[in-house]
C-alpha atoms as a PDB file:
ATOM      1  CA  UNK A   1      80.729   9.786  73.569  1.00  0.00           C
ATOM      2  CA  UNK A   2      80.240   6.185  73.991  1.00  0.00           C
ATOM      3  CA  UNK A   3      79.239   3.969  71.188  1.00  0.00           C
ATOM      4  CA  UNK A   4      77.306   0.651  71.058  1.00  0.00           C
ATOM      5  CA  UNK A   5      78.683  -2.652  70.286  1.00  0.00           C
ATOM      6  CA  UNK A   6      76.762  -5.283  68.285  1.00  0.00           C
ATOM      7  CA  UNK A   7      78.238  -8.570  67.578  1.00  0.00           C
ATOM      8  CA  UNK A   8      77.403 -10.683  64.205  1.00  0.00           C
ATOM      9  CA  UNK A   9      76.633 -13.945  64.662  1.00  0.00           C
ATOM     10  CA  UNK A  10      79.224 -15.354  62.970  1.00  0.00           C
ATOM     11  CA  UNK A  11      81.340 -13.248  65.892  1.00  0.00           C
ATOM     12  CA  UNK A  12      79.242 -14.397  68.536  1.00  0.00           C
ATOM     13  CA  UNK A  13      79.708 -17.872  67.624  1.00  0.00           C
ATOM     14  CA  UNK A  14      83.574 -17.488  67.444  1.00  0.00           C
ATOM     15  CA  UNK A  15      83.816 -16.471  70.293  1.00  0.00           C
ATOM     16  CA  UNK A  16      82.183 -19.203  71.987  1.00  0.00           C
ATOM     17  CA  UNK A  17      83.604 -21.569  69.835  1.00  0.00           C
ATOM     18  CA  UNK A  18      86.902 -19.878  71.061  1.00  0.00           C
ATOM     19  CA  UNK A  19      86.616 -20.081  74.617  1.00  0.00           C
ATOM     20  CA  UNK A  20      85.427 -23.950  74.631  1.00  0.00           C
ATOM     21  CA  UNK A  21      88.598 -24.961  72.528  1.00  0.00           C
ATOM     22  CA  UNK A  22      90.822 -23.197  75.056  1.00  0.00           C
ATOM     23  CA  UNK A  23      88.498 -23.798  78.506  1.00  0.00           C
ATOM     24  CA  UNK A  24      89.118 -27.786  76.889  1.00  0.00           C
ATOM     25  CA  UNK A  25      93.361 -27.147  76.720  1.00  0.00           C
ATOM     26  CA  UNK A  26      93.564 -25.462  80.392  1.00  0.00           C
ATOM     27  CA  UNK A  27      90.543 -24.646  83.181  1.00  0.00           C
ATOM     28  CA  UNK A  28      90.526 -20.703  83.273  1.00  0.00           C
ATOM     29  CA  UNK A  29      92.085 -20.110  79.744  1.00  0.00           C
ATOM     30  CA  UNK A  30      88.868 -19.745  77.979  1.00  0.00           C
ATOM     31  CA  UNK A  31      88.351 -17.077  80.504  1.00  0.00           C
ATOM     32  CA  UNK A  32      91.392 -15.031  80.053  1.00  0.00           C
ATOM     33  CA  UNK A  33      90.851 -15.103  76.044  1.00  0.00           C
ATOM     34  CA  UNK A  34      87.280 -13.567  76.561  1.00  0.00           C
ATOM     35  CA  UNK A  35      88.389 -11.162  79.496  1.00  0.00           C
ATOM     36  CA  UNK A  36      91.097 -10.325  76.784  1.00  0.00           C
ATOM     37  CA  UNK A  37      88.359  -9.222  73.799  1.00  0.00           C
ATOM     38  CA  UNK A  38      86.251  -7.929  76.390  1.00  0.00           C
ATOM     39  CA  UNK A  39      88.974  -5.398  77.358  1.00  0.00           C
ATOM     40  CA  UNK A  40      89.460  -4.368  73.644  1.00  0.00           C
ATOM     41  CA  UNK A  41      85.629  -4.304  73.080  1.00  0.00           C
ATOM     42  CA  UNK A  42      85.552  -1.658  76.143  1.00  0.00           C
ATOM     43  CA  UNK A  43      87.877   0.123  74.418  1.00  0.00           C
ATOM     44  CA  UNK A  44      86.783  -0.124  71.206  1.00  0.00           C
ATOM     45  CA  UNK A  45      82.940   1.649  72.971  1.00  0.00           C
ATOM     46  CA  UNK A  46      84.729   4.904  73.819  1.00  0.00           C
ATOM     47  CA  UNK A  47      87.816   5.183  70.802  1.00  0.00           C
ATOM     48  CA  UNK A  48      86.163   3.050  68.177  1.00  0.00           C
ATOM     49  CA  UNK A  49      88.968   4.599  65.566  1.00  0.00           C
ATOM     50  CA  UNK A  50      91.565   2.758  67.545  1.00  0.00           C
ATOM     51  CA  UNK A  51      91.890  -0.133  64.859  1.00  0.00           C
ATOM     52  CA  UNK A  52      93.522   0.345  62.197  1.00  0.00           C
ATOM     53  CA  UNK A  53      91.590   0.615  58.584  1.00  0.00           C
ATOM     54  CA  UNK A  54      92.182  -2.669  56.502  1.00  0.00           C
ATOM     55  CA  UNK A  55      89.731  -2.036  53.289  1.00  0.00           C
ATOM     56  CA  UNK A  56      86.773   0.742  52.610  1.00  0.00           C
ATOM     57  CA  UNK A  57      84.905  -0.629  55.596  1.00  0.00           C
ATOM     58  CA  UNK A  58      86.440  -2.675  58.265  1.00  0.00           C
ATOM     59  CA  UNK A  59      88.901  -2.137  60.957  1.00  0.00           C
ATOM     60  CA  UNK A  60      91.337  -4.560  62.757  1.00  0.00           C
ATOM     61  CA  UNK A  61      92.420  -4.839  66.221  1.00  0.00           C
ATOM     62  CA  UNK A  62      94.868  -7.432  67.620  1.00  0.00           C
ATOM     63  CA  UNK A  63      94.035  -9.504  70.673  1.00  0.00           C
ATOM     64  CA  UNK A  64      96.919  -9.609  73.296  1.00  0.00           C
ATOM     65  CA  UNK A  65      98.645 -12.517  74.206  1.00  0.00           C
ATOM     66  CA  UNK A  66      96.207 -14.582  71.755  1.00  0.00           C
ATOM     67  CA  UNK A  67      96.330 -14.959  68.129  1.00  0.00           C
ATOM     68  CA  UNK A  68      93.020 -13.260  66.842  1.00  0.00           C
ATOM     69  CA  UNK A  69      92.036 -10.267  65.145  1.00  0.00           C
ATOM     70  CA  UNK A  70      88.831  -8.413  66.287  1.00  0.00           C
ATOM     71  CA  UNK A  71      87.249  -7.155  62.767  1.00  0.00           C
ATOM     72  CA  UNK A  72      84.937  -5.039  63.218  1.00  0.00           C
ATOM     73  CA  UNK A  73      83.409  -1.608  61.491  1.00  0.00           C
ATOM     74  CA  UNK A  74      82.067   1.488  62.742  1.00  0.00           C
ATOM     75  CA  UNK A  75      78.701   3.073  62.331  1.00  0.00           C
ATOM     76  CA  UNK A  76      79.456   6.930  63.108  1.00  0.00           C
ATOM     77  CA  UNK A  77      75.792   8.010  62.591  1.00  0.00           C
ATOM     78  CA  UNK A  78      74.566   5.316  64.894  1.00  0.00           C
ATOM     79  CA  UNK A  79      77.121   5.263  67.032  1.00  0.00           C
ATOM     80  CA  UNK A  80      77.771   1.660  66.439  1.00  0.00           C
ATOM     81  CA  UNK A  81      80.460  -0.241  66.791  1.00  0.00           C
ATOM     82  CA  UNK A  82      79.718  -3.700  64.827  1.00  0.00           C
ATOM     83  CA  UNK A  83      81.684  -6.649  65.904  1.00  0.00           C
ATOM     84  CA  UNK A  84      82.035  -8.492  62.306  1.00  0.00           C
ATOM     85  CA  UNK A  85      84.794 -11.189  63.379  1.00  0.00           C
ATOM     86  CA  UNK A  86      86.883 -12.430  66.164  1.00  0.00           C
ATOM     87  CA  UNK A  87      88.920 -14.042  63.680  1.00  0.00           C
ATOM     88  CA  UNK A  88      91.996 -16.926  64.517  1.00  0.00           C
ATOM     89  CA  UNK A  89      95.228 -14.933  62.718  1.00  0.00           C
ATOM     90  CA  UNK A  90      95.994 -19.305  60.909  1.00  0.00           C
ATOM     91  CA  UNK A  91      92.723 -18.932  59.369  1.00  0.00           C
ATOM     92  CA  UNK A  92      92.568 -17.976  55.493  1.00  0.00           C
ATOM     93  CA  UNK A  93      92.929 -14.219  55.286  1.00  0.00           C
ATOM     94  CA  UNK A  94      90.914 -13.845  52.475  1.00  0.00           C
ATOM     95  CA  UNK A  95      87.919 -15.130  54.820  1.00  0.00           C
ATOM     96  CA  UNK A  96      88.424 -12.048  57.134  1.00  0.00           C
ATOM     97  CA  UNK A  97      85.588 -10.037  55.662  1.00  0.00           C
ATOM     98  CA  UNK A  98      83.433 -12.815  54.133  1.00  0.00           C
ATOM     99  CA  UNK A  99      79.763 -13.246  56.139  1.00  0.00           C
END
């Protein structure tokens, strides 16, 4: 059964924030990090246990070939699959799961 994704946004957001800083490095690489979450995210609609459990609530996936973590959590009753983070692996790992 396929579930609904929702991004936060604070998600949103990072992941336009993402694809500018790399579209602004190379023409087309913004395009292949966002084709690469969008693959995960199509995933993540029909197996949304795929990530693996990282507290109580949230899940982690990693993004190929780029160095960010898709956070997300699943809402079984709803069948949601909320999109908390597309968080950069540098970044301050304590911020993972902060709003």
């Amino acid at each position: 059964m396929s579930y609904t994704v929702v991004f936060s946004e604070r998600a949103n957001r990072e992941l336009t924030d993402s694809w500018k800083w790399y579209e602004e490095r190379k023409y087309g690489l913004g395009d292949q990090f966002t084709e690469a979450v969008l693959k995960i995210i199509a995933v993540l609609e029909s197996n949304p246990e795929k990530g693996l459990l990282r507290n109580t609530i949230f899940k982690e996936v990693i993004v190929k070939k780029f160095p960010f973590l898709i956070i997300y959590r699943v809402e079984k009753e709803d069948k949601i699959v909320f999109i908390h983070s597309i968080f950069h692996s540098s970044r301050n790992p304590t911020r993972k799961y902060k709003a």
